[in-house]
C-alpha atoms as a PDB file:
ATOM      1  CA  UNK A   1     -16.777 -53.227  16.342  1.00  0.00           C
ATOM      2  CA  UNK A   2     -18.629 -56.669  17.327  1.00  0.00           C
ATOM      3  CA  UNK A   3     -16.414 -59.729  16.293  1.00  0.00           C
ATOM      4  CA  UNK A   4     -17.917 -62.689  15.058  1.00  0.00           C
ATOM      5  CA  UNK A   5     -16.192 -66.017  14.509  1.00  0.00           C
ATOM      6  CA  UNK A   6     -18.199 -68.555  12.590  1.00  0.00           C
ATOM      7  CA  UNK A   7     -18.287 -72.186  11.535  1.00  0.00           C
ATOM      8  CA  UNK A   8     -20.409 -71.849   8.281  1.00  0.00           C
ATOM      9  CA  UNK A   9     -21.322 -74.876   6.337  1.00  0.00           C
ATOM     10  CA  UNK A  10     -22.613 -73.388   3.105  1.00  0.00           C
ATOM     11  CA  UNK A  11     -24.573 -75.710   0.367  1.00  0.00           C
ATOM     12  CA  UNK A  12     -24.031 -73.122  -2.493  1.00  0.00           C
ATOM     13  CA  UNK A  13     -20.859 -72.214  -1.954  1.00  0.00           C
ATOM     14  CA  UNK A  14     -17.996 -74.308  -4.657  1.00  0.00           C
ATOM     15  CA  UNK A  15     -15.073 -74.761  -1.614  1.00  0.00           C
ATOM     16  CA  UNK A  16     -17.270 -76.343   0.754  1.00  0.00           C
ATOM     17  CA  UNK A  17     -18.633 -78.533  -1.914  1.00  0.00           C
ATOM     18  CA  UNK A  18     -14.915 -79.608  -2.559  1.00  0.00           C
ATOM     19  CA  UNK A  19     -13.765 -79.983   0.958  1.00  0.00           C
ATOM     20  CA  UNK A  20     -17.019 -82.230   1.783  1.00  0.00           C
ATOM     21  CA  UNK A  21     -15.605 -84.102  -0.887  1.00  0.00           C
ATOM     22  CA  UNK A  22     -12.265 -84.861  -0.463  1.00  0.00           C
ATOM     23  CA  UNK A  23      -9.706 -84.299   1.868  1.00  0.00           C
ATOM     24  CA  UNK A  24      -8.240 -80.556   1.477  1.00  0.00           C
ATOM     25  CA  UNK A  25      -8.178 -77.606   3.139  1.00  0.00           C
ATOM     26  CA  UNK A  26      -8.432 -74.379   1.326  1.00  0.00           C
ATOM     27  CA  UNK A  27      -7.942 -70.655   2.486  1.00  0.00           C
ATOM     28  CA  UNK A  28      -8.417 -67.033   0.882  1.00  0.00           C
ATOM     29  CA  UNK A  29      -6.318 -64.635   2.574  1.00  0.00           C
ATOM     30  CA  UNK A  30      -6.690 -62.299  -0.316  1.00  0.00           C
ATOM     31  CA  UNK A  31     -10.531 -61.428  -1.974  1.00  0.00           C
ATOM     32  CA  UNK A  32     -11.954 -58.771  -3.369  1.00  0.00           C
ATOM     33  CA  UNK A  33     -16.750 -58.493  -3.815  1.00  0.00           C
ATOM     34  CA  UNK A  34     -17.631 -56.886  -6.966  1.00  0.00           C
ATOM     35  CA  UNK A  35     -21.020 -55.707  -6.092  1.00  0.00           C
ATOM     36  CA  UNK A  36     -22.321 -54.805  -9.681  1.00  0.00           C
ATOM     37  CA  UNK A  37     -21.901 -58.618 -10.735  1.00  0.00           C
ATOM     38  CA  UNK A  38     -22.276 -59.975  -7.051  1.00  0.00           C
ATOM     39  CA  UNK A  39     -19.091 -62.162  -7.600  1.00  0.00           C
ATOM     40  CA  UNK A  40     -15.898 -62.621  -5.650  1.00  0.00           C
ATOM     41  CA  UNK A  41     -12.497 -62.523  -6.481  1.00  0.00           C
ATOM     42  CA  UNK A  42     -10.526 -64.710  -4.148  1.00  0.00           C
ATOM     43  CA  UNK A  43      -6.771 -65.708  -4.319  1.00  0.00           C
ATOM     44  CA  UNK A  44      -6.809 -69.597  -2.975  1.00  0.00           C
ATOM     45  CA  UNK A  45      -4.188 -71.345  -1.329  1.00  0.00           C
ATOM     46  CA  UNK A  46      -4.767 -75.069  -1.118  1.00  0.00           C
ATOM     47  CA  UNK A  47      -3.412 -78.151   0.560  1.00  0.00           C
ATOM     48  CA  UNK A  48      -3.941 -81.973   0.364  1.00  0.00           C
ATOM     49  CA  UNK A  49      -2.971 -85.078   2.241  1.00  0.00           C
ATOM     50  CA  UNK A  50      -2.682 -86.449  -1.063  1.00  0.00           C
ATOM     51  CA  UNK A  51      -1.703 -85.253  -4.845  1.00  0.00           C
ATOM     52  CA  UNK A  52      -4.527 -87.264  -5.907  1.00  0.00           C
ATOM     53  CA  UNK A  53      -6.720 -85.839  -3.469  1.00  0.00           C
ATOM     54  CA  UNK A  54      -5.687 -82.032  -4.714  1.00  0.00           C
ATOM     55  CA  UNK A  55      -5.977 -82.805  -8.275  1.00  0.00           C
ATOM     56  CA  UNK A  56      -9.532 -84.128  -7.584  1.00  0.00           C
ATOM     57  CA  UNK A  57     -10.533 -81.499  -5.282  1.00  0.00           C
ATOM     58  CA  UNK A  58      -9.361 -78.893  -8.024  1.00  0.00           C
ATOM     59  CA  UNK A  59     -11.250 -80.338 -10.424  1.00  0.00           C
ATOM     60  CA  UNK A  60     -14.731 -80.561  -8.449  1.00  0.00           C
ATOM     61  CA  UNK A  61     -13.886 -77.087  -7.422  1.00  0.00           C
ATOM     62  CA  UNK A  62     -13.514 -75.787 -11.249  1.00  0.00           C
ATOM     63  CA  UNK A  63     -16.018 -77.920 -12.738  1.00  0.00           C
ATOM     64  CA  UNK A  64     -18.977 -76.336  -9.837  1.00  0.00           C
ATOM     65  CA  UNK A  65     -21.591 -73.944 -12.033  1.00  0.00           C
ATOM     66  CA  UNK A  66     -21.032 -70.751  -8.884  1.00  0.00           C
ATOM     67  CA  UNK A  67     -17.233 -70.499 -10.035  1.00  0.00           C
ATOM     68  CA  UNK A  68     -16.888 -68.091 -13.196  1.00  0.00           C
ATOM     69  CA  UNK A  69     -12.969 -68.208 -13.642  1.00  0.00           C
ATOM     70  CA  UNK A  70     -10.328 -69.958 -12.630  1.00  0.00           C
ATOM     71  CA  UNK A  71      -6.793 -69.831 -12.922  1.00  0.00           C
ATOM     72  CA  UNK A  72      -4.272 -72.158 -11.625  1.00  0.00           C
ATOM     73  CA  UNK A  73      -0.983 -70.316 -10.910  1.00  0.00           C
ATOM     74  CA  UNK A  74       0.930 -72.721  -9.148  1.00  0.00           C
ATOM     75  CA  UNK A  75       0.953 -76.712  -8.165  1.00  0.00           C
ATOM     76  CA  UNK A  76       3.476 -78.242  -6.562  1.00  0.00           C
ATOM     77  CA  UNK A  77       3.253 -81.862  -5.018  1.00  0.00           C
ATOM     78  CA  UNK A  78      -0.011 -81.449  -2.562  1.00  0.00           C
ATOM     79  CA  UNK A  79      -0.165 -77.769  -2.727  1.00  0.00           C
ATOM     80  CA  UNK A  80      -1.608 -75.204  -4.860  1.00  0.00           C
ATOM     81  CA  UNK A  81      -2.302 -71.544  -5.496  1.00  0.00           C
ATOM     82  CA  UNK A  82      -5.007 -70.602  -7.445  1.00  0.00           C
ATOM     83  CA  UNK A  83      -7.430 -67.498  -8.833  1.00  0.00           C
ATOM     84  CA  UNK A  84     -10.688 -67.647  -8.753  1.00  0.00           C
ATOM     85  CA  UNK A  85     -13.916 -65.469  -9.240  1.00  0.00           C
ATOM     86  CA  UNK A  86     -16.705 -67.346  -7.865  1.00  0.00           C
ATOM     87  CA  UNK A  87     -20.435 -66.199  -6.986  1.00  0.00           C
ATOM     88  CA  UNK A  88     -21.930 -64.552  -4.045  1.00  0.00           C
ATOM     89  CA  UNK A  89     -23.319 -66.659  -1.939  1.00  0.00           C
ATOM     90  CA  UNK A  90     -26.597 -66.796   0.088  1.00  0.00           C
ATOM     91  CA  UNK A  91     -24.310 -66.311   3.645  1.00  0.00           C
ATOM     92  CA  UNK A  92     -22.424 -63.734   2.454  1.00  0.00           C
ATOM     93  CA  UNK A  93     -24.913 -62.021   1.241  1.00  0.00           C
ATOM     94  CA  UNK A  94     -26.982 -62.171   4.150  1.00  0.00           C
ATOM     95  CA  UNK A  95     -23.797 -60.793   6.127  1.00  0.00           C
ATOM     96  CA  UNK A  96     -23.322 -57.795   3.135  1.00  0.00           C
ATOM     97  CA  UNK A  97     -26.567 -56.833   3.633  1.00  0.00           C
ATOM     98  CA  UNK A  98     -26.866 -56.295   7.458  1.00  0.00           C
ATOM     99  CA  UNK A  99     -23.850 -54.325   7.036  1.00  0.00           C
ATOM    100  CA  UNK A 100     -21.350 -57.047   8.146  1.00  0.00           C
ATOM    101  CA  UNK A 101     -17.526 -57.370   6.432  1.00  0.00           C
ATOM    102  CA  UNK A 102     -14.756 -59.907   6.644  1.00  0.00           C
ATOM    103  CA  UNK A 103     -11.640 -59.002   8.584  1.00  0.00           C
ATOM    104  CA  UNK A 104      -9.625 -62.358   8.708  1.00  0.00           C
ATOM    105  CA  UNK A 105      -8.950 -65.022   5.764  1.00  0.00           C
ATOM    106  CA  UNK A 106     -11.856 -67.585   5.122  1.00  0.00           C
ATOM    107  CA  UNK A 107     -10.811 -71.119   5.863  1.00  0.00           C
ATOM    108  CA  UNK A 108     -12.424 -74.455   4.250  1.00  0.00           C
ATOM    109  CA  UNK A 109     -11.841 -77.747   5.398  1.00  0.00           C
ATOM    110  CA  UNK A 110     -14.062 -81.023   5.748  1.00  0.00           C
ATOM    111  CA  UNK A 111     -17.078 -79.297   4.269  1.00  0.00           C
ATOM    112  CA  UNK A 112     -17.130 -76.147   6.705  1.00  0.00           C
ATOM    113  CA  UNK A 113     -15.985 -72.704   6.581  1.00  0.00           C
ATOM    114  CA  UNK A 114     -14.301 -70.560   9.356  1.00  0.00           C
ATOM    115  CA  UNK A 115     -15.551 -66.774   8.881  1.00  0.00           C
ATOM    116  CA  UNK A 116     -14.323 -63.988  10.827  1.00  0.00           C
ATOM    117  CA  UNK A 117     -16.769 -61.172  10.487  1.00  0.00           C
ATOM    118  CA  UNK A 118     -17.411 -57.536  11.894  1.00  0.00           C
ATOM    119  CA  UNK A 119     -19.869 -55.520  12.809  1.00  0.00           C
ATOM    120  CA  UNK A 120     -20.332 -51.900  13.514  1.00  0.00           C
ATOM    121  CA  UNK A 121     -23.064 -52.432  15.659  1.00  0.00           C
ATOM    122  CA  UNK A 122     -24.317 -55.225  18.278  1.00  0.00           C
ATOM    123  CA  UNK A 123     -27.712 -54.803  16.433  1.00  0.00           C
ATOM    124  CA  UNK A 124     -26.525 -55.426  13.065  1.00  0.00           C
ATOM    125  CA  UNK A 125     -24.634 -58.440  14.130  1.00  0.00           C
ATOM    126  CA  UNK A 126     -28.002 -59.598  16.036  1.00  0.00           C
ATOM    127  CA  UNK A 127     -30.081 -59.396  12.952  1.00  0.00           C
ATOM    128  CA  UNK A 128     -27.646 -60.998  10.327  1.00  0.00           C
ATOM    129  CA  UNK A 129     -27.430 -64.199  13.004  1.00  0.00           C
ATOM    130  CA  UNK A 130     -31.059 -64.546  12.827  1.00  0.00           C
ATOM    131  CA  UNK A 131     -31.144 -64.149   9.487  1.00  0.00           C
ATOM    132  CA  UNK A 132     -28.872 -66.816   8.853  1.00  0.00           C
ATOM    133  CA  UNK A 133     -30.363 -69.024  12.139  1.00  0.00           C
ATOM    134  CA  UNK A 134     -33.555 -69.516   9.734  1.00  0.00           C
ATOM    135  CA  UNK A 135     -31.549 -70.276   6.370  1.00  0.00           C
ATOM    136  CA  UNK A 136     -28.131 -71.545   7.039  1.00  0.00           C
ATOM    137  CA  UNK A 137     -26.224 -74.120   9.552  1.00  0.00           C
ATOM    138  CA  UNK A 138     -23.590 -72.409  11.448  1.00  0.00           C
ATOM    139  CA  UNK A 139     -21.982 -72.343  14.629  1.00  0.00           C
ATOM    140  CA  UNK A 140     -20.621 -69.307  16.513  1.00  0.00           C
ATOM    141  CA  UNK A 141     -17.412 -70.080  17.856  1.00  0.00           C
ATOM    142  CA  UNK A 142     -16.372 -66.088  19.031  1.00  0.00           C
ATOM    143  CA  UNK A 143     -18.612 -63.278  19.308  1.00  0.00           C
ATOM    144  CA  UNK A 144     -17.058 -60.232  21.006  1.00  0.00           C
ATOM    145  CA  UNK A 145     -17.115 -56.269  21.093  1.00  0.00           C
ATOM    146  CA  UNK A 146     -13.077 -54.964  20.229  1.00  0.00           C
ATOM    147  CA  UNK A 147     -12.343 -51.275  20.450  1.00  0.00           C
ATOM    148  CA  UNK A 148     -11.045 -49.669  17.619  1.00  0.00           C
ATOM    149  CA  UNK A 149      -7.660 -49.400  19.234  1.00  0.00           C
ATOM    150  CA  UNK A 150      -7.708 -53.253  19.837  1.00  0.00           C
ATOM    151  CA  UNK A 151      -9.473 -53.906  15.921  1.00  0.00           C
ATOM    152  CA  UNK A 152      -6.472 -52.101  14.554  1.00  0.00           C
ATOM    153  CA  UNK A 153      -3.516 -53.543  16.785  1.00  0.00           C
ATOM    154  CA  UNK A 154      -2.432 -56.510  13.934  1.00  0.00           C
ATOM    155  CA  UNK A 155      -1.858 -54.053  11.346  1.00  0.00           C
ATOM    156  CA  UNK A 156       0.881 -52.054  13.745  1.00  0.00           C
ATOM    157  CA  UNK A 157       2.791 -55.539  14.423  1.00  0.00           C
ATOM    158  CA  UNK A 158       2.713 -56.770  11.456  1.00  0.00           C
ATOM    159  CA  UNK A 159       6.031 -56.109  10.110  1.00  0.00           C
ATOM    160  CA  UNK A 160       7.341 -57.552  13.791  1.00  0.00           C
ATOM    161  CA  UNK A 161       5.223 -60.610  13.480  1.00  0.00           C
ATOM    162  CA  UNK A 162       6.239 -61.257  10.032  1.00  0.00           C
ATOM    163  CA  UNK A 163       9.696 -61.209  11.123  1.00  0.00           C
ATOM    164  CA  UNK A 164       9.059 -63.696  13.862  1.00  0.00           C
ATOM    165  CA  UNK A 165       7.444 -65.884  11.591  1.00  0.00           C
ATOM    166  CA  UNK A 166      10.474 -65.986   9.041  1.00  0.00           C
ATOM    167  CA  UNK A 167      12.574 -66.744  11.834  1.00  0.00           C
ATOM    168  CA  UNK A 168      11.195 -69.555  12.987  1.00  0.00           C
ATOM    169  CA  UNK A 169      10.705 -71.085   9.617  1.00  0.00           C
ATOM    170  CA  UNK A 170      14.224 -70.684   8.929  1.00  0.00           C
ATOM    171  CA  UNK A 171      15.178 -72.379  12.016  1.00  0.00           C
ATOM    172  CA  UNK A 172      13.257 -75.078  11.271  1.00  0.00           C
ATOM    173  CA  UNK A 173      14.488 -75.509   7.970  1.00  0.00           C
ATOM    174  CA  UNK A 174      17.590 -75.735  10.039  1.00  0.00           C
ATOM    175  CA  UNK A 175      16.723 -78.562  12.010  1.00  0.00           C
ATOM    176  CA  UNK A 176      15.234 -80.061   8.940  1.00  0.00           C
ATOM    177  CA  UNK A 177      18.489 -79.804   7.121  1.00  0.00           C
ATOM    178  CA  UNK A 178      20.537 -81.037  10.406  1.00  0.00           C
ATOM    179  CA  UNK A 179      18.368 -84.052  11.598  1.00  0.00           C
ATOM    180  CA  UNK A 180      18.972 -85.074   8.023  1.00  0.00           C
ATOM    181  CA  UNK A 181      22.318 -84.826   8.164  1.00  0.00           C
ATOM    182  CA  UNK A 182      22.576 -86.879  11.279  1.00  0.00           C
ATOM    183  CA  UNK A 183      20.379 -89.354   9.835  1.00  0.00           C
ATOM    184  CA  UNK A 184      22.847 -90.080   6.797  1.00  0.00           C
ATOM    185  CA  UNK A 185      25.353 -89.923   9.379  1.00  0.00           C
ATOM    186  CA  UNK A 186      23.930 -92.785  11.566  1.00  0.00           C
ATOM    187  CA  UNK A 187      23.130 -94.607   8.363  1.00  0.00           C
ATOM    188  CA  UNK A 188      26.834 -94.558   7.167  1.00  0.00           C
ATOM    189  CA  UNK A 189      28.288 -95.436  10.213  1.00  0.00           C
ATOM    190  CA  UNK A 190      25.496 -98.494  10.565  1.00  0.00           C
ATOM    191  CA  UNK A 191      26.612-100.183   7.096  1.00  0.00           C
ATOM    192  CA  UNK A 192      30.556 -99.516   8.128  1.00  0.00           C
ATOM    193  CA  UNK A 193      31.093 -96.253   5.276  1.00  0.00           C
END
């Protein structure tokens, strides 16, 4: 497989219009193409500096003629999860038809996108990049050959690194919860309590 990593800026596509916008950062770990109505189904998990800044973003996102549904699930100071089913774009597109696919989450922030695309062959990958070279502004940021052995790797650590990745949130909820305690303690102490 031939590994592409891309910085896409797309003009037609509703999360880089929001992210040029305002300041938020949006990625779709989960989507799903429904090639008879050339529309995507993407689960969205954004994040603002500001509340104001998500609620805005939200609504630019939502209100953008490409996005056919959309379901807020969850909001929560400057974070969100939502459902979406947006159009195909002209980039994606492009990659579908020279036989590309995704195989990481899509990430949009400041009015770019982070792809991570295969390729079964070097050829196909050639062709969709100049394709895109003569429509599109992007920037390749990875381009590689992994062997299937290597392409497949993540999914038999998964369960290891999701471990990993629980423990070290819990720690730091830890030292959240303990610098915070030794803050109040200071604090007390300070003002003679």
């Amino acid at each position: 497989m031939y590994y592409l990593s891309l910085n896409v800026c797309q003009e037609d596509c509703p999360l880089t219009q929001a992210t040029r916008e305002h300041d938020v950062w949006f990625i779709t770990p989960h989507w799903r193409f429904e090639k008879e109505s050339s529309r995507w189904k993407l689960r969205i998990h954004a994040e603002a500096s500001e509340r104001q800044e998500l609620e805005d973003a939200l609504r630019r996102f939502q209100n953008v003629k490409a996005v056919h549904q959309f379901h807020l699930q969850k909001k929560r100071g400057t974070t969100a999860f939502l459902r979406t089913v947006v159009a195909e774009t002209d980039t994606i597109d492009t990659v579908e038809r020279h036989g590309g696919y995704v195989v990481g989450p899509f990430q949009n922030a400041g009015g770019r996108e982070r792809w991570h695309l295969g390729f079964d062959t070097q050829t196909d990958a050639d062709d969709a990049l100049a394709e895109l070279d003569r429509n599109e502004e992007f920037r390749v940021r990875n381009r590689r050959r992994i062997t299937d052995p290597e392409a497949f790797d993540p999914l038999h650590y998964h369960e290891t690194a999701q471990t990993l990745l629980e423990g070290v949130v819990m720690s730091l909820n830890a030292n959240k919860r303990y610098w915070k305690q030794q803050s109040r303690t200071i604090t007390m102490k300070y003002h003679g309590k």
